[in-house]
N, C-alpha and C. Protein backbone atom coordinates (compact mmCIF):
# COMPACT_ATOMS: atom_id res chain seq x y z
N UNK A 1 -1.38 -0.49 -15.53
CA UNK A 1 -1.74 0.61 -14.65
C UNK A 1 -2.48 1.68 -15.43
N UNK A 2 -3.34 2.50 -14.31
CA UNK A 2 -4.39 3.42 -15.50
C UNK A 2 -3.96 4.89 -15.18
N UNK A 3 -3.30 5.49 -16.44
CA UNK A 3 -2.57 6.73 -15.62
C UNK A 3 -3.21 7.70 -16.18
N UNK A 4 -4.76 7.30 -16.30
CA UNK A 4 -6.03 8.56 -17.12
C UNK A 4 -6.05 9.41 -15.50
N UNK A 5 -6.19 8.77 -14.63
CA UNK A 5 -6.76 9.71 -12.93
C UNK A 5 -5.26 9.98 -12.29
N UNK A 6 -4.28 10.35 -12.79
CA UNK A 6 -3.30 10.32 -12.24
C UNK A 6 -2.97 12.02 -11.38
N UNK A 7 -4.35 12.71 -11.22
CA UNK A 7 -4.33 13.70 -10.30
C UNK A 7 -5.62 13.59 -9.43
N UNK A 8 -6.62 12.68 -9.63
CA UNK A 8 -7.96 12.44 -8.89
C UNK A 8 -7.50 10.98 -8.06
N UNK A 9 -6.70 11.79 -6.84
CA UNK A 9 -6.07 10.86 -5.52
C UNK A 9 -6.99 10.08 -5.17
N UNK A 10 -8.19 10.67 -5.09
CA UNK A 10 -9.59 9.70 -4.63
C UNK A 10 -9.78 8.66 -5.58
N UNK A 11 -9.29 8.67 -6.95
CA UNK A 11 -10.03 7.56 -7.62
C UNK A 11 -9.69 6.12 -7.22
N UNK A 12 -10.24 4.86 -7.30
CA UNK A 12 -9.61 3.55 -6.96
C UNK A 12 -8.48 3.27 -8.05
N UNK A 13 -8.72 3.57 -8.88
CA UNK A 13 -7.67 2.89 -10.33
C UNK A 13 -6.73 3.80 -10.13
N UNK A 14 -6.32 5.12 -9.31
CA UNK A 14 -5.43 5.50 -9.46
C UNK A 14 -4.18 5.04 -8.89
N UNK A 15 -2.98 4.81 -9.80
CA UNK A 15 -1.87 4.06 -9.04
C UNK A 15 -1.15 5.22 -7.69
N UNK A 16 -1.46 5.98 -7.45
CA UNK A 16 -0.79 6.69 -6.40
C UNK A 16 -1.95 6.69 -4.82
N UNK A 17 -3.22 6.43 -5.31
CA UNK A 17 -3.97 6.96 -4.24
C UNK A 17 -3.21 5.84 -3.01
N UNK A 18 -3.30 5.72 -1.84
CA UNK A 18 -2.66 4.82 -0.94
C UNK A 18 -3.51 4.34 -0.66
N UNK A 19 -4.99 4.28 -0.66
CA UNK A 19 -6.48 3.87 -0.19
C UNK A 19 -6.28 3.08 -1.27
N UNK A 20 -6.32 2.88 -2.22
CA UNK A 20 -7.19 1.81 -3.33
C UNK A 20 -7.21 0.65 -2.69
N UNK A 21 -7.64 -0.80 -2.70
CA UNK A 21 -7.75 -1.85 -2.39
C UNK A 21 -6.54 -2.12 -3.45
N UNK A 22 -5.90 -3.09 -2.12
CA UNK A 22 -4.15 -4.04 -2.86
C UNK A 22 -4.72 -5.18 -1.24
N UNK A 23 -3.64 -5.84 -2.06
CA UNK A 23 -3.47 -7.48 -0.66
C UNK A 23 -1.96 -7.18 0.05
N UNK A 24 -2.09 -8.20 0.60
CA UNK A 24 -0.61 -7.95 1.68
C UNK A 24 0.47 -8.37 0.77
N UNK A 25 1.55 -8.63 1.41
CA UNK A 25 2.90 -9.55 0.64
C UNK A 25 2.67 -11.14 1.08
N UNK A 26 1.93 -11.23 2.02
CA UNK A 26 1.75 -12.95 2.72
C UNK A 26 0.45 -13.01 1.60
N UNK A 27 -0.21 -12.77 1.37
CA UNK A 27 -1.69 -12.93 0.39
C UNK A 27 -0.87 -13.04 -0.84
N UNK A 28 0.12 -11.95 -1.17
CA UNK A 28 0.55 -12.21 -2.60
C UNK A 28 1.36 -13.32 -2.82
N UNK A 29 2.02 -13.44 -1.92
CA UNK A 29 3.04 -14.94 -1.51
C UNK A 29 1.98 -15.94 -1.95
N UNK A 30 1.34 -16.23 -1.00
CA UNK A 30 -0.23 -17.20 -1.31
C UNK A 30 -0.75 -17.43 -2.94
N UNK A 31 -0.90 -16.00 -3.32
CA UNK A 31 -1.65 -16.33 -4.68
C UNK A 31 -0.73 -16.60 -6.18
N UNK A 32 0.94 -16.15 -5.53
CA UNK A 32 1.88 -16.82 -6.58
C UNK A 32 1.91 -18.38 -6.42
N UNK A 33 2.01 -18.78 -5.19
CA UNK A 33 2.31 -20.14 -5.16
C UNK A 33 1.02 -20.56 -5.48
N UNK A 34 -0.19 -20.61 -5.11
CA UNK A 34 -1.19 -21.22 -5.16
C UNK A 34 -1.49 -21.41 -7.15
N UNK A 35 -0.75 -20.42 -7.48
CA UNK A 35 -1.50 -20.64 -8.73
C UNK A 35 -0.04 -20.21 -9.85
N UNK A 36 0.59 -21.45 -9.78
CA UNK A 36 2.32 -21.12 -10.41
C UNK A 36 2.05 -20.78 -11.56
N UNK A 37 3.34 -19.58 -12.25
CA UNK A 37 3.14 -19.17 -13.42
C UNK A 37 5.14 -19.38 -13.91
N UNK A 38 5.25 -19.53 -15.12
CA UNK A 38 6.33 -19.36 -15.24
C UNK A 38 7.16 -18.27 -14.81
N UNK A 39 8.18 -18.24 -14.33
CA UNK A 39 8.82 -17.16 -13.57
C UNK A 39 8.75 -16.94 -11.96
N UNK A 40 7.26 -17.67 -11.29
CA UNK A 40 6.50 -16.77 -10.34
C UNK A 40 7.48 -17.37 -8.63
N UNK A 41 8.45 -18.52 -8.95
CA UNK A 41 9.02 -18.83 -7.79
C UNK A 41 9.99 -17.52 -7.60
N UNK A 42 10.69 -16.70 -8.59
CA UNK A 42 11.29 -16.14 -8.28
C UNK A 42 10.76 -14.77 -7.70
N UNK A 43 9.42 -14.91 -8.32
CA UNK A 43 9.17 -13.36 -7.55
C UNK A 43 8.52 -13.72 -6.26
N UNK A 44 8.53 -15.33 -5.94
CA UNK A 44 8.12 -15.72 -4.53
C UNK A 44 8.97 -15.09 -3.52
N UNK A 45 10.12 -15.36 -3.91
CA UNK A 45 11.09 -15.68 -3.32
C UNK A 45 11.08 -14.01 -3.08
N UNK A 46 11.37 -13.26 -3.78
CA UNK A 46 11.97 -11.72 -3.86
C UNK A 46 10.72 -10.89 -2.82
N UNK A 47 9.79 -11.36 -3.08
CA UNK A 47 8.52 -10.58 -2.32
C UNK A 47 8.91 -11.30 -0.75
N UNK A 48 9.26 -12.88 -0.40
CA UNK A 48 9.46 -13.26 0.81
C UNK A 48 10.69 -12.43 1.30
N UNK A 49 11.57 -11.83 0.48
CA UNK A 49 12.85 -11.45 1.15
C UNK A 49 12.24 -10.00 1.65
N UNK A 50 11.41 -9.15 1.19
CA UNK A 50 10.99 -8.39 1.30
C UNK A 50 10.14 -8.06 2.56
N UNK A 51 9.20 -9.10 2.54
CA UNK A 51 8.06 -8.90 3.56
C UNK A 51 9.59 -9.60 5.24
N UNK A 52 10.22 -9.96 5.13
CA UNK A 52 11.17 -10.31 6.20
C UNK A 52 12.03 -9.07 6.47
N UNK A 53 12.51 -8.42 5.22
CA UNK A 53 13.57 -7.39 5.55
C UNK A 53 12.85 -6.13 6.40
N UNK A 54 11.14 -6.01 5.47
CA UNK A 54 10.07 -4.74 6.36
C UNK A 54 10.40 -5.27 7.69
N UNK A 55 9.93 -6.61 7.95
CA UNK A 55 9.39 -7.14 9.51
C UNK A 55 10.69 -6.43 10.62
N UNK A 56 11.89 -6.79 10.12
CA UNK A 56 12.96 -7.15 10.53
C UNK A 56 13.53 -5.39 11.02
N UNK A 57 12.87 -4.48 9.82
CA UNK A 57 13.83 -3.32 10.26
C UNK A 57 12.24 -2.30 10.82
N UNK A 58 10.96 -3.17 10.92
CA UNK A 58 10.29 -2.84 11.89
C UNK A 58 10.28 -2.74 13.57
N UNK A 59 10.65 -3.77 13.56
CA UNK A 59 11.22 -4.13 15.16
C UNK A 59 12.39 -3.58 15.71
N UNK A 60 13.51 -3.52 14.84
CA UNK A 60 14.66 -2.81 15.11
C UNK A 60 13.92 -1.71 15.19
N UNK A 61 13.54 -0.82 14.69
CA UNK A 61 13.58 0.55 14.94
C UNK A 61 12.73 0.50 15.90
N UNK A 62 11.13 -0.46 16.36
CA UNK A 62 10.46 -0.22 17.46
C UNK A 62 11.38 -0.14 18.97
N UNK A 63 12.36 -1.12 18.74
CA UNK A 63 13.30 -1.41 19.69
C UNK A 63 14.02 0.11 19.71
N UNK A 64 14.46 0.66 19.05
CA UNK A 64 15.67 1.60 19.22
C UNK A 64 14.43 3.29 19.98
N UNK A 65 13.15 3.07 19.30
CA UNK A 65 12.61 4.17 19.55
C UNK A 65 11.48 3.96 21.39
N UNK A 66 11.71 2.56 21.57
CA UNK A 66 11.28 2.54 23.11
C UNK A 66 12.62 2.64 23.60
N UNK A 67 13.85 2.28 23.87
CA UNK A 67 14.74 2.57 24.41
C UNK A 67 14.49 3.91 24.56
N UNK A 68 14.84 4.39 23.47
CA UNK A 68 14.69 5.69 23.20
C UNK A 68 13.84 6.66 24.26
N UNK A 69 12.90 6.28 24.22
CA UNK A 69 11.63 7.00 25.20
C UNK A 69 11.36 6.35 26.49
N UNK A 70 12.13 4.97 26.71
CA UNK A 70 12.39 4.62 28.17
C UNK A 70 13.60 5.48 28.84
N UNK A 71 14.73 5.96 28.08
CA UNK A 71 15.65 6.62 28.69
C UNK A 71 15.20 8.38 28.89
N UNK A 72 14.30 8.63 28.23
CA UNK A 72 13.71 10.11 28.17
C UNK A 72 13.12 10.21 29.08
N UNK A 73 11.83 9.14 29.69
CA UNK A 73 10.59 9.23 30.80
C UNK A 73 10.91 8.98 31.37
N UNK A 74 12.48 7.97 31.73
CA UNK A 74 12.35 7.75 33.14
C UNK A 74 13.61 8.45 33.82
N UNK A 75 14.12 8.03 34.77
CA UNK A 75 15.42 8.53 35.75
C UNK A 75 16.09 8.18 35.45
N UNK A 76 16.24 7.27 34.63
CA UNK A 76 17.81 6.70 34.59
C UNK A 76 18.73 7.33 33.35
């Protein structure tokens, strides 16, 4: 990591900007397996538990926050 721009948010190399170009967790999944390195099943594995646990407590909360705003907008 390059921590020379670590107050120029705009730069690409900076590890904080949220813009820089990165890949997904399914792309990174992809490019561990596609190209095995010693170690790399396990960080398969740890990045898959990951990209399931986001998915998982995405929906839960979409779920809890339309309830949510179905019981607010409507009559019941």
């Amino acid at each position: 990591m390059n921590f020379e721009n670590v107050l120029n948010f705009s730069s690409p190399t900076n590890p904080f900007n949220i813009f820089r170009p990165a890949c997904t967790l399914a792309v990174y999944i992809w490019r561990l397996t596609s190209e095995p390195t010693p170690g790399s099943t396990e960080i398969v594995w740890g990045t898959a538990t990951v990209l399931i646990v986001c998915v998982l407590l995405f929906n839960v909360l979409a779920r809890v926050l339309g309830k949510f705003l179905a019981r607010r907008l409507t009559a019941e």
